[in-house]
C-alpha atoms as a PDB file:
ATOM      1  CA  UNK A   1       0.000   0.000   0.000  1.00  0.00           C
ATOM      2  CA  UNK A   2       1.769   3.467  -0.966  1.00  0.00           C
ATOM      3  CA  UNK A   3       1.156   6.562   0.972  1.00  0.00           C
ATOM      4  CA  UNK A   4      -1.270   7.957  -1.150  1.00  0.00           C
ATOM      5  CA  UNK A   5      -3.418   5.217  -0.478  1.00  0.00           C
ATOM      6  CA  UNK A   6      -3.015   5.007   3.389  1.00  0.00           C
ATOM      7  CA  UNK A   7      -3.824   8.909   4.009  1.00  0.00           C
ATOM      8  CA  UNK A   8      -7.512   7.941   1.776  1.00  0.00           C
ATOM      9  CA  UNK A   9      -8.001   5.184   3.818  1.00  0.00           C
ATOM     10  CA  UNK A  10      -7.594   7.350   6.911  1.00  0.00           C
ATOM     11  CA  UNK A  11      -8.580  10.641   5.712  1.00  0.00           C
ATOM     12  CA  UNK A  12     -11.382  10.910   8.433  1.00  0.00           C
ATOM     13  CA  UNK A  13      -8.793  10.411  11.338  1.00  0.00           C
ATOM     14  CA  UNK A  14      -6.110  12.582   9.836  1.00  0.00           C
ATOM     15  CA  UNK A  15      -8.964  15.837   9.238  1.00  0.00           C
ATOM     16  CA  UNK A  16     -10.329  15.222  12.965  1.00  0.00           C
ATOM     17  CA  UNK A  17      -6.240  15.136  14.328  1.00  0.00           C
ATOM     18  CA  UNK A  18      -5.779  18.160  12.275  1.00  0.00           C
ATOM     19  CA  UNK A  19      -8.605  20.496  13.196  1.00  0.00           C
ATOM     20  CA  UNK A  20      -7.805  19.079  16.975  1.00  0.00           C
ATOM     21  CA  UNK A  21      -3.934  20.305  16.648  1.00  0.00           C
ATOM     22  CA  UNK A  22      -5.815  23.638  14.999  1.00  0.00           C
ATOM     23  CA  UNK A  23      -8.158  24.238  18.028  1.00  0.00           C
ATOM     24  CA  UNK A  24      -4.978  23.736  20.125  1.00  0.00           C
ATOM     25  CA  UNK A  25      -2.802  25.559  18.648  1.00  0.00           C
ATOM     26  CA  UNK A  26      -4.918  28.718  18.989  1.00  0.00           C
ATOM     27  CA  UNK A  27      -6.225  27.894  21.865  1.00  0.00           C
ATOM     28  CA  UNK A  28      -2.389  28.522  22.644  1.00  0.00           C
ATOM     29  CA  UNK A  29      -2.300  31.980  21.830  1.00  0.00           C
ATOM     30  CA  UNK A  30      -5.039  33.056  24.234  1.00  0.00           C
ATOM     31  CA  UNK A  31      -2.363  33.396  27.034  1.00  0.00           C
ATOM     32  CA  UNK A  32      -0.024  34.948  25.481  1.00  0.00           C
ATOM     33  CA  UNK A  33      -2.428  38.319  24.180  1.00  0.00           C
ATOM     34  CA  UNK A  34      -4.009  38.256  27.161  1.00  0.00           C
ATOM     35  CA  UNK A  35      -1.102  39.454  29.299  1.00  0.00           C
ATOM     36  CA  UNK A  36      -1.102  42.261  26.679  1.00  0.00           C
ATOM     37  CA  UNK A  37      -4.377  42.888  26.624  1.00  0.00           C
ATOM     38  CA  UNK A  38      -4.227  42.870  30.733  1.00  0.00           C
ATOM     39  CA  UNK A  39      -1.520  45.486  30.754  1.00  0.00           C
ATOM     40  CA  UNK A  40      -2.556  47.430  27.715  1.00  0.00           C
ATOM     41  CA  UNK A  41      -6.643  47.949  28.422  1.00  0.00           C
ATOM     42  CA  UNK A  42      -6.954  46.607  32.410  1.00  0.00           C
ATOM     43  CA  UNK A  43      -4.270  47.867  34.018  1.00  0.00           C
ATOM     44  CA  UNK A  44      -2.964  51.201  32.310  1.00  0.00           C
ATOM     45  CA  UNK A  45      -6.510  52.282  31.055  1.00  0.00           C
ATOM     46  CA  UNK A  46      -8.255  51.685  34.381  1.00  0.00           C
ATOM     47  CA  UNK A  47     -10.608  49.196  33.133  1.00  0.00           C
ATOM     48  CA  UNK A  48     -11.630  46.809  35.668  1.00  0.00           C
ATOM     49  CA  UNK A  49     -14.528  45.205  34.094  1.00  0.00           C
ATOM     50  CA  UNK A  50     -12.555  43.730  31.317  1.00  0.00           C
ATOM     51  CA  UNK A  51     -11.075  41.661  34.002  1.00  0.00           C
ATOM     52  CA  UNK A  52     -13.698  38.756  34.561  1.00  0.00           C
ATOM     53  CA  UNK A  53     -14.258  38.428  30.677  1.00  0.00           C
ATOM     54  CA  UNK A  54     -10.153  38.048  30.157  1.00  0.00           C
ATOM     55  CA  UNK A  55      -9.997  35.676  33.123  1.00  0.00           C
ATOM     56  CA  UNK A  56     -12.962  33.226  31.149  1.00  0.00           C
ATOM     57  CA  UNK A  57     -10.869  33.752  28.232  1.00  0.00           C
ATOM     58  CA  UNK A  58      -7.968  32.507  29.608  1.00  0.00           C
ATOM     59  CA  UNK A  59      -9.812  29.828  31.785  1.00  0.00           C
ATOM     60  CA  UNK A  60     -12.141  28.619  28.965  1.00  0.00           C
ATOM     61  CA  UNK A  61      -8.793  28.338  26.838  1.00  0.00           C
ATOM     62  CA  UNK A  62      -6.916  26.380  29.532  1.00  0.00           C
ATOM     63  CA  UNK A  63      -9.370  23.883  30.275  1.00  0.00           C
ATOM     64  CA  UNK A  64      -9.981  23.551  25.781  1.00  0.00           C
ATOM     65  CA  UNK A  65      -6.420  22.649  25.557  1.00  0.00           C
ATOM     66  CA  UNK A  66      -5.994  20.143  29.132  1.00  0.00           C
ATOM     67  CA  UNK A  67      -9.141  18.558  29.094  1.00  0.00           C
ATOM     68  CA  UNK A  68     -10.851  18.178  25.470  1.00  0.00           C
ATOM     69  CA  UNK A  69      -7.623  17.885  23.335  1.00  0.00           C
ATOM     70  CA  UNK A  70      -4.960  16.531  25.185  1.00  0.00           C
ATOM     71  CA  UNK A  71      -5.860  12.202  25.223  1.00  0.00           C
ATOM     72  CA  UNK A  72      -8.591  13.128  23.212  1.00  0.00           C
ATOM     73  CA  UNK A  73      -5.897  13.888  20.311  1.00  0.00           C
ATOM     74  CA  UNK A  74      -3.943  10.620  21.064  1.00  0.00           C
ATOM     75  CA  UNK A  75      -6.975   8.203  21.446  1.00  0.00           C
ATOM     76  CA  UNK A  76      -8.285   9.524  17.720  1.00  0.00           C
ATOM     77  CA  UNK A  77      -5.288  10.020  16.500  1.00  0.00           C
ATOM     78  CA  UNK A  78      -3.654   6.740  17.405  1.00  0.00           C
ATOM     79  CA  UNK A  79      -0.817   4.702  15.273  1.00  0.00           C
ATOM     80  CA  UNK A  80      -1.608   1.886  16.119  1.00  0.00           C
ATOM     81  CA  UNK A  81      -4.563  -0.352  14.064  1.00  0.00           C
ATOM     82  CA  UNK A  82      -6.334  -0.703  17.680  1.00  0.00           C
ATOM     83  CA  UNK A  83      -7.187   1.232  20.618  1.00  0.00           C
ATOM     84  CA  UNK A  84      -4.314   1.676  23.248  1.00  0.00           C
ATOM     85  CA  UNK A  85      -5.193  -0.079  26.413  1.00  0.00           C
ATOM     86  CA  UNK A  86      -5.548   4.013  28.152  1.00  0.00           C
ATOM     87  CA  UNK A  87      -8.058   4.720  25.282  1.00  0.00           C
ATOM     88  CA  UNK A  88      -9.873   1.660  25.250  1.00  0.00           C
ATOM     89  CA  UNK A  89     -10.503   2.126  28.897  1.00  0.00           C
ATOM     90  CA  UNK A  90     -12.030   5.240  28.246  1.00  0.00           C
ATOM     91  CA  UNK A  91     -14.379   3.610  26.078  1.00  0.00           C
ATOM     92  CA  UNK A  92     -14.780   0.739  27.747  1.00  0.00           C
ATOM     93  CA  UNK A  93     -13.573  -1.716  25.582  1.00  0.00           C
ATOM     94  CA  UNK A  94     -10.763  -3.371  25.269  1.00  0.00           C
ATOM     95  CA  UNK A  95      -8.917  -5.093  22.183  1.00  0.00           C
ATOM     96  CA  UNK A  96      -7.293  -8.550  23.059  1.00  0.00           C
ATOM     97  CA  UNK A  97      -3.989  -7.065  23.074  1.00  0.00           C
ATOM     98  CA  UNK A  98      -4.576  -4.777  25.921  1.00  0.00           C
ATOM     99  CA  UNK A  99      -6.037  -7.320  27.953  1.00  0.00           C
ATOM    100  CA  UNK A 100      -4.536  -8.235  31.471  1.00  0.00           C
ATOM    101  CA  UNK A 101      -2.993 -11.497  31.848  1.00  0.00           C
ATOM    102  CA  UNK A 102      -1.515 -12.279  35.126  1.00  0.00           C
END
């Protein structure tokens, strides 16, 4: 199977990693213009009700990139041809490779 072939095959995973790596990536930025935006309008421009909407910016952003994408990205996104035994117990199943044997 050539490459062209395997990136058709799993065209639907490789869109939903990419727009996930998207959200993150801007997600990313929210921190960094918000210290700007803190000093810039909040602090030197006296504007104290900015503050709570910057703070659910930056809160809102922080919990998009921790909780949503972080496993989320890895259990889609996998490259293995089954679910990793951490995904799969997410899901609650399990393939017969990540099974427990003792």
């Amino acid at each position: 199977m050539d490459a062209k072939e395997l990136i058709w095959a799993h065209r639907n995973r490789l869109a939903l990693g990419l727009l996930l790596m998207v959200i993150n990536r801007v997600a990313g930025f929210v921190l960094p213009s918000s210290t700007k935006y803190l000093v810039d309008e909040v602090i030197i421009k006296h504007r104290g009700d900015l503050l709570m909407t910057l703070a659910l910016a930056v809160g809102v952003a922080t919990l998009i990139r921790q909780l949503v994408l972080s496993d989320s990205r890895r259990c889609l996104v996998s490259p293995h041809n089954g679910p990793s035994p951490r995904c799969a117990r997410r899901s609650g199943t399990r393939s017969a490779s990540a099974r427990v044997v003792f």
